[in-house]
C-alpha atoms as a PDB file:
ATOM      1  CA  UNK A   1     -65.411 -54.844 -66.423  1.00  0.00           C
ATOM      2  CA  UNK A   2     -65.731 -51.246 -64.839  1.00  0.00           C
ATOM      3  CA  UNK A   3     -66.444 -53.372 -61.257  1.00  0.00           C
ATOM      4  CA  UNK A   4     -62.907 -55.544 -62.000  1.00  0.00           C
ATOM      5  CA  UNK A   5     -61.301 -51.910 -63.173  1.00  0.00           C
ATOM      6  CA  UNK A   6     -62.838 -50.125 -59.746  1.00  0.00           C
ATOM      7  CA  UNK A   7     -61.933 -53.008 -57.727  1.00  0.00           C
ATOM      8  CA  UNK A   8     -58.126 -52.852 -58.917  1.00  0.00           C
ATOM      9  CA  UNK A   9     -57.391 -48.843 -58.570  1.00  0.00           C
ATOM     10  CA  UNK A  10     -59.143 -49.391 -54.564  1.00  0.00           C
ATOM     11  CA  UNK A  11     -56.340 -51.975 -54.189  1.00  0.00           C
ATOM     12  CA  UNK A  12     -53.615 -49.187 -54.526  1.00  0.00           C
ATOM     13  CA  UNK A  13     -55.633 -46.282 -52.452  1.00  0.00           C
ATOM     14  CA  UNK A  14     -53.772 -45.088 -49.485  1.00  0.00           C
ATOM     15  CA  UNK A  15     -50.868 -47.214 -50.322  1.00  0.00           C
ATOM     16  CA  UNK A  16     -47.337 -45.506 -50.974  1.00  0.00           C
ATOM     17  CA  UNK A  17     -45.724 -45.738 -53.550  1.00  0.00           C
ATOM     18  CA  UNK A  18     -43.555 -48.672 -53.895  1.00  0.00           C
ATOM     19  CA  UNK A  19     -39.306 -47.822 -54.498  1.00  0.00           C
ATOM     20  CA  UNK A  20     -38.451 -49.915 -56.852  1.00  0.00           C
ATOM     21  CA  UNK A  21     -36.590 -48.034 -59.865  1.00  0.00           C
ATOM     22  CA  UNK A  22     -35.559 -45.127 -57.444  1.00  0.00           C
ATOM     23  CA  UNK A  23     -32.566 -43.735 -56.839  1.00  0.00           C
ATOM     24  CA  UNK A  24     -32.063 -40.795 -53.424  1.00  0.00           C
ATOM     25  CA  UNK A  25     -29.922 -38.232 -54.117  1.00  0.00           C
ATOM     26  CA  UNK A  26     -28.978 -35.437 -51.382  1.00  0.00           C
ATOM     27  CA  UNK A  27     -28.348 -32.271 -52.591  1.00  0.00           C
ATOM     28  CA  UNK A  28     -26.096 -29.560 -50.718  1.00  0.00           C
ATOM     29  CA  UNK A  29     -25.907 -26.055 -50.595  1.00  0.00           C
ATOM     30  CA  UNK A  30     -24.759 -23.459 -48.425  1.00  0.00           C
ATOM     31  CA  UNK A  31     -24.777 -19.748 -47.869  1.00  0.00           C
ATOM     32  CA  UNK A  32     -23.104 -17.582 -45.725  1.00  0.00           C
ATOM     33  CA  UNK A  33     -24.814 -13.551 -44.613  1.00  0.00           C
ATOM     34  CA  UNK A  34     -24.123 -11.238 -41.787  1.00  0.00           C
ATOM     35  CA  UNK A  35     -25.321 -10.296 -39.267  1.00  0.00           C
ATOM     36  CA  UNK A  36     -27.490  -7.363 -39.938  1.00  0.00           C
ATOM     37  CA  UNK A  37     -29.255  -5.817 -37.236  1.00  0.00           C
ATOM     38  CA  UNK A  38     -29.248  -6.374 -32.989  1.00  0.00           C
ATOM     39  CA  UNK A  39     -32.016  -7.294 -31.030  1.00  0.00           C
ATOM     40  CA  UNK A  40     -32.425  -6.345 -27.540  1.00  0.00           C
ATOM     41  CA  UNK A  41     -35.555  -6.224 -24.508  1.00  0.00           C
ATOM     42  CA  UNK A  42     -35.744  -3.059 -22.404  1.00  0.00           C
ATOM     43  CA  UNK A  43     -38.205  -2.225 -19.726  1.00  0.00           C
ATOM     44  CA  UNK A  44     -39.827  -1.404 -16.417  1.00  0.00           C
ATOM     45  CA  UNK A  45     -41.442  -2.869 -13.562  1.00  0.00           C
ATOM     46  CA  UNK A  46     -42.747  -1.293 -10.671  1.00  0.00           C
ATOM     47  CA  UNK A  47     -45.187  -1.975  -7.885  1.00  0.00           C
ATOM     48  CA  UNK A  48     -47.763  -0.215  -5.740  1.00  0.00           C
ATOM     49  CA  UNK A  49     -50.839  -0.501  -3.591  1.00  0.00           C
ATOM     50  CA  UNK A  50     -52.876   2.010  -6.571  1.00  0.00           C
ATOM     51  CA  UNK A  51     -52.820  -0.040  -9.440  1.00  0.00           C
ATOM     52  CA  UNK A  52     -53.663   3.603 -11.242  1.00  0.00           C
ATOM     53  CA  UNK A  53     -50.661   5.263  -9.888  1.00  0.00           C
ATOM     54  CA  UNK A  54     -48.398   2.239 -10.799  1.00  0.00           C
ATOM     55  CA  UNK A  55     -49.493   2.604 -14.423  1.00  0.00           C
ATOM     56  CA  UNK A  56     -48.991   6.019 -14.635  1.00  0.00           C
ATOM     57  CA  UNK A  57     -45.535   5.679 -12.758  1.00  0.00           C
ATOM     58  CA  UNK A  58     -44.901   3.486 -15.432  1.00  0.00           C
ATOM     59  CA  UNK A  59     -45.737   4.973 -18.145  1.00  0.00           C
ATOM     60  CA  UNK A  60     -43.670   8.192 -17.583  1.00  0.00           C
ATOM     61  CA  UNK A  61     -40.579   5.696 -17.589  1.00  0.00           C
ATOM     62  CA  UNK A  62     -41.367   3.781 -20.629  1.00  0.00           C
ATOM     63  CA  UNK A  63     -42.856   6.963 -22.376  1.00  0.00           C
ATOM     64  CA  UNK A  64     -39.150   8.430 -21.766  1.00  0.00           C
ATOM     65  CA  UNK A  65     -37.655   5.391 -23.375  1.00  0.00           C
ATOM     66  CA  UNK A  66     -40.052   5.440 -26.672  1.00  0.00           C
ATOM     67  CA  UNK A  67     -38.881   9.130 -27.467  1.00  0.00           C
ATOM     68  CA  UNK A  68     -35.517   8.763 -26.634  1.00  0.00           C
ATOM     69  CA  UNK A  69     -35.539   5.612 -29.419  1.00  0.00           C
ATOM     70  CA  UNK A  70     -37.657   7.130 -31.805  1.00  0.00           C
ATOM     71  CA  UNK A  71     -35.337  10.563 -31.661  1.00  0.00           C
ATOM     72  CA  UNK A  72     -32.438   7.687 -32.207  1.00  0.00           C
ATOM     73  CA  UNK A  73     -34.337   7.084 -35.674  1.00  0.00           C
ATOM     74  CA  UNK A  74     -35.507   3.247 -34.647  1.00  0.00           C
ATOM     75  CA  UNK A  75     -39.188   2.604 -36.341  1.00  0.00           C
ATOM     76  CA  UNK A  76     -42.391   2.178 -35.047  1.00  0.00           C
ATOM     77  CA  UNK A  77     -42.150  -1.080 -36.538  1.00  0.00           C
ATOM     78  CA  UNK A  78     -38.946  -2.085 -35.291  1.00  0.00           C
ATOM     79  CA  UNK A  79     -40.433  -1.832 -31.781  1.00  0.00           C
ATOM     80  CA  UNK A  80     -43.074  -4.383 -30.327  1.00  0.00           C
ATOM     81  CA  UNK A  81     -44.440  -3.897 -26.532  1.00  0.00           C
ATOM     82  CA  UNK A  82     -45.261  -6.073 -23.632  1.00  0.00           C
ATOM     83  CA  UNK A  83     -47.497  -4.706 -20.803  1.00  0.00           C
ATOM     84  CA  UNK A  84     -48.945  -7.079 -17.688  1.00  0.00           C
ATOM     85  CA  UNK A  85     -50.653  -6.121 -14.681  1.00  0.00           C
ATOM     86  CA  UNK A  86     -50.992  -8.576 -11.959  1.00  0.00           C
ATOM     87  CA  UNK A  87     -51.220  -8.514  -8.202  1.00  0.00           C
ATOM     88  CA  UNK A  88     -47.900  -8.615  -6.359  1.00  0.00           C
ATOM     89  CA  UNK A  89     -48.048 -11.366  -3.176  1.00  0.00           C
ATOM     90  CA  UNK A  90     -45.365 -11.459  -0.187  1.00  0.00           C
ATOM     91  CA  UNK A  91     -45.627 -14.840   1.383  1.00  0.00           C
ATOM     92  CA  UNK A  92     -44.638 -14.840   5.450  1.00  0.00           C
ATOM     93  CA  UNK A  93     -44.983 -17.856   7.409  1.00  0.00           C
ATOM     94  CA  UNK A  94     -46.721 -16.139   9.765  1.00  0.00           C
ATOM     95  CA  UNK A  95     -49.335 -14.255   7.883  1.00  0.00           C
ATOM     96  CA  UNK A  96     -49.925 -16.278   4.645  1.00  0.00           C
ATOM     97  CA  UNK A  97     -50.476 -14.435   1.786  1.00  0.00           C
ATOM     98  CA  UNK A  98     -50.734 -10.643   1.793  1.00  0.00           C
ATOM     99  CA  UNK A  99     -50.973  -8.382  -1.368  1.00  0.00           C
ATOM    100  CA  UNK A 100     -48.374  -6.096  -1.175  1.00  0.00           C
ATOM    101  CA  UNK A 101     -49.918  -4.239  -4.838  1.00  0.00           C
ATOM    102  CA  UNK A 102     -49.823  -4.260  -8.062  1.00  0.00           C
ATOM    103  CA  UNK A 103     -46.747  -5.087 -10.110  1.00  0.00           C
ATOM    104  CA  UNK A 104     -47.198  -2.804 -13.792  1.00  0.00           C
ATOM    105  CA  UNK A 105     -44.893  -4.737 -15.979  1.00  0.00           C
ATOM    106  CA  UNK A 106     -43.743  -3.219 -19.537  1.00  0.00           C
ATOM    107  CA  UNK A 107     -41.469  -3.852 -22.123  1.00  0.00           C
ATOM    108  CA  UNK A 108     -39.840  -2.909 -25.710  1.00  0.00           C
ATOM    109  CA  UNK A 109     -38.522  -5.336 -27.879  1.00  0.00           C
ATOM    110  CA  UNK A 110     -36.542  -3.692 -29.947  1.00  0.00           C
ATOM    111  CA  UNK A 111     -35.061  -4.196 -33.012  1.00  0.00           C
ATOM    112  CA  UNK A 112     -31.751  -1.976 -34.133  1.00  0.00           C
ATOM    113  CA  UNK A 113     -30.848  -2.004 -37.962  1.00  0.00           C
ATOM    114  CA  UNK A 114     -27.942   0.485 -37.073  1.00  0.00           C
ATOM    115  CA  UNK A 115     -25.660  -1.493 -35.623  1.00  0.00           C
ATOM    116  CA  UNK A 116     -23.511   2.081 -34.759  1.00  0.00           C
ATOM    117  CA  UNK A 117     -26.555   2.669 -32.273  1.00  0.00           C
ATOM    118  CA  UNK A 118     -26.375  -0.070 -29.890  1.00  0.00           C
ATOM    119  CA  UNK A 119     -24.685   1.051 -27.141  1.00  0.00           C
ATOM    120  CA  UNK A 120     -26.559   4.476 -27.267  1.00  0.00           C
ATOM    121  CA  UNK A 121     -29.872   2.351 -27.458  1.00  0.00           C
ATOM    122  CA  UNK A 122     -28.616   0.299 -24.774  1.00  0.00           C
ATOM    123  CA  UNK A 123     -27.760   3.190 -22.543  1.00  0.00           C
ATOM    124  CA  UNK A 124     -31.463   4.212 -22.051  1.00  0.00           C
ATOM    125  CA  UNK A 125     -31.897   2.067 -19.938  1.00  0.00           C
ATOM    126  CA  UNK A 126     -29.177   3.142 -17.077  1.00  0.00           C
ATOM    127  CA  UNK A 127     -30.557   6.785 -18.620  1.00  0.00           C
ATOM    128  CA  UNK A 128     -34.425   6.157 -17.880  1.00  0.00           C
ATOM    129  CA  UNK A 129     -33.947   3.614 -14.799  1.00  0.00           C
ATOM    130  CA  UNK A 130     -35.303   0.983 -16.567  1.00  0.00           C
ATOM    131  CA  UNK A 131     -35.305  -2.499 -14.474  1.00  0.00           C
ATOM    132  CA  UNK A 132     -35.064  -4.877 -17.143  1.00  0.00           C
ATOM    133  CA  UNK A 133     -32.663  -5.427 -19.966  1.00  0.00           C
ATOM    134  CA  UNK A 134     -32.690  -8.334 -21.735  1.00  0.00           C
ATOM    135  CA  UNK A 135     -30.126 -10.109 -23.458  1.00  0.00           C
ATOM    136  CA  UNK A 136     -28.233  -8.279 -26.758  1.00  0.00           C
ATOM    137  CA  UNK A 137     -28.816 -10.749 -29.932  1.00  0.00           C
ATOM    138  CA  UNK A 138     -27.542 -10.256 -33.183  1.00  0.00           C
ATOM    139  CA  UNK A 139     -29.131 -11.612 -36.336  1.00  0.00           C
ATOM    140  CA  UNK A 140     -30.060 -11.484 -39.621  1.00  0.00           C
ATOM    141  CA  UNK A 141     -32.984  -9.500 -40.704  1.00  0.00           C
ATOM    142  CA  UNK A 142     -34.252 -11.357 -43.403  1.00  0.00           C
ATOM    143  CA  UNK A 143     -32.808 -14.891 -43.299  1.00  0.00           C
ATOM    144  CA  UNK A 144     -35.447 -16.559 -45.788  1.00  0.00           C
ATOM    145  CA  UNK A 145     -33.238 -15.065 -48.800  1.00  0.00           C
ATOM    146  CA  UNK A 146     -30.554 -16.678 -47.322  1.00  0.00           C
ATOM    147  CA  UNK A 147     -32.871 -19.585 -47.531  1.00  0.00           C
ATOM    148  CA  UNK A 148     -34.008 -19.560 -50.972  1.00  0.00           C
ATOM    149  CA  UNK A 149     -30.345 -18.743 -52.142  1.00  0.00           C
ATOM    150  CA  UNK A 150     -29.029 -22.054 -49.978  1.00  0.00           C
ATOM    151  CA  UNK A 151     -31.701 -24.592 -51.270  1.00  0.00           C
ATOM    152  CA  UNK A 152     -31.295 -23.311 -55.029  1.00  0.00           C
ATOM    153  CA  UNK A 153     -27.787 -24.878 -54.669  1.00  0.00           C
ATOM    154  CA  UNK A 154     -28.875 -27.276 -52.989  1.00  0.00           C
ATOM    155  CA  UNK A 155     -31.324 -28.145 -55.928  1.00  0.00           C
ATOM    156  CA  UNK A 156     -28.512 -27.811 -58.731  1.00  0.00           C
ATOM    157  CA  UNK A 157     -26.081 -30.117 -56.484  1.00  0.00           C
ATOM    158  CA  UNK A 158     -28.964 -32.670 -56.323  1.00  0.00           C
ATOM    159  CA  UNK A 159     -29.709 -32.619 -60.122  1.00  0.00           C
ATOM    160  CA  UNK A 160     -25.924 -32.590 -61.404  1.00  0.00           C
ATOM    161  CA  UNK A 161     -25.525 -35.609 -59.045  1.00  0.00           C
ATOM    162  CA  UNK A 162     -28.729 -37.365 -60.345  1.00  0.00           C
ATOM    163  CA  UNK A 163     -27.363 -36.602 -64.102  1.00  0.00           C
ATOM    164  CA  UNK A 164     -23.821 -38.088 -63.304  1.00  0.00           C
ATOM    165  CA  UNK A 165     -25.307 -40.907 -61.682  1.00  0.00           C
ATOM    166  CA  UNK A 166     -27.706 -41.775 -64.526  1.00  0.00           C
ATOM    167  CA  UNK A 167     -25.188 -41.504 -67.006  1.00  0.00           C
ATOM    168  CA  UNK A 168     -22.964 -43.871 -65.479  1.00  0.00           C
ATOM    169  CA  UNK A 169     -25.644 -46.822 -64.912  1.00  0.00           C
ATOM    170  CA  UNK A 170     -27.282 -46.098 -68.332  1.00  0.00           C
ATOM    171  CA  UNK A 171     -30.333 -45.206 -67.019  1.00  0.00           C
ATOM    172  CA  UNK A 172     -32.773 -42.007 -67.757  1.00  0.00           C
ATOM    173  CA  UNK A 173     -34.249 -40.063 -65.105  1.00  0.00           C
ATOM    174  CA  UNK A 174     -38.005 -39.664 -64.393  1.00  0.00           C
ATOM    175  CA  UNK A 175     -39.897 -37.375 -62.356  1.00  0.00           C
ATOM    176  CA  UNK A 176     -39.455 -36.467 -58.540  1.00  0.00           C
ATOM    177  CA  UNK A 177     -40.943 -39.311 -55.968  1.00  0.00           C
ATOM    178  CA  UNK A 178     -40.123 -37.265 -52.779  1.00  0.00           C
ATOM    179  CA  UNK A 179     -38.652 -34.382 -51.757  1.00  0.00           C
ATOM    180  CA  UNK A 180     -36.963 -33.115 -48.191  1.00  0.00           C
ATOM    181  CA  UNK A 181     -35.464 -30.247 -46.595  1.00  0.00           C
ATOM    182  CA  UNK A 182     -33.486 -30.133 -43.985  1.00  0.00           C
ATOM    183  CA  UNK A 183     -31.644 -26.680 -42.902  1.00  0.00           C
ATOM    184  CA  UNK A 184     -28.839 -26.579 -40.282  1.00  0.00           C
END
């Protein structure tokens, strides 16, 4: 008997489970936030034949720019850095390759909660001379509340439908055979 028993649960490992007696449901929910903070790229990029006095070129720029933001009140951990070195090339036909120096390469991410501050933050760049600015985004800081908030609805729209729908065939609901997300 416990070889039949064995024998019939390995007959239903690693199969899914079949649908019969199911019913899908789609739940919706939706919540709207604002933007709450700006996120922009500043930096500089400079090259020379001493890779030494490139960094230290560099630096003095970039050093400039970190004061002036943390004077604006933005927080160490609302800025994360970016710093390359690598050998700068000028191709000729003539020539080939020839190393023209090293290209010191560093930037700020930075993330402004101050919305007020943006152009000032922005302006630190023409300020400083820094070479790169990257694109202005603006977002929301913390968008997995939103998140939560949305498929809580979404949940409640899912199980009001399920009820409805029950009630109407004359049927009582079980427990959950699948569950999916989708966010848009």
């Amino acid at each position: 008997t416990l070889i039949r028993k064995n024998m019939k649960e390995y007959d239903f490992v690693g199969r899914a489970d079949r649908m019969e007696r199911t019913v899908a449901i789609n739940g919706f929910g939706k919540v709207s936030g604002k933007n709450d903070i700006a996120v922009t790229t500043m930096g500089f990029s400079n090259t020379d034949k001493d890779v030494a006095k490139a960094q230290v070129d560099n630096k003095k720029v970039m050093d400039q720019i970190y004061m002036d933001l943390k004077a604006m009140g933005i927080e160490e951990k609302d800025l994360q850095g970016s710093y390359n070195i690598y050998p700068d090339y000028n191709y000729t036909e003539g020539r080939g390759q020839e190393l023209r120096g090293y290209r010191v390469s560093n930037s700020l991410t930075v993330k402004i909660r101050d919305l007020s501050k943006v152009s000032g933050v922005l302006s630190l760049a023409g300020k400083h001379g820094a070479t790169e600015v990257g694109g202005l985004s603006f977002t929301i800081d913390e968008p997995e509340n939103l998140k939560t908030q949305a498929r809580a609805k979404a949940l409640s729209d899912a199980q009001a439908k399920a009820a409805s729908l029950a009630q109407k065939l004359g049927v009582r609901l079980g427990s959950i055979v699948s569950y999916n997300e989708y966010e848009g």
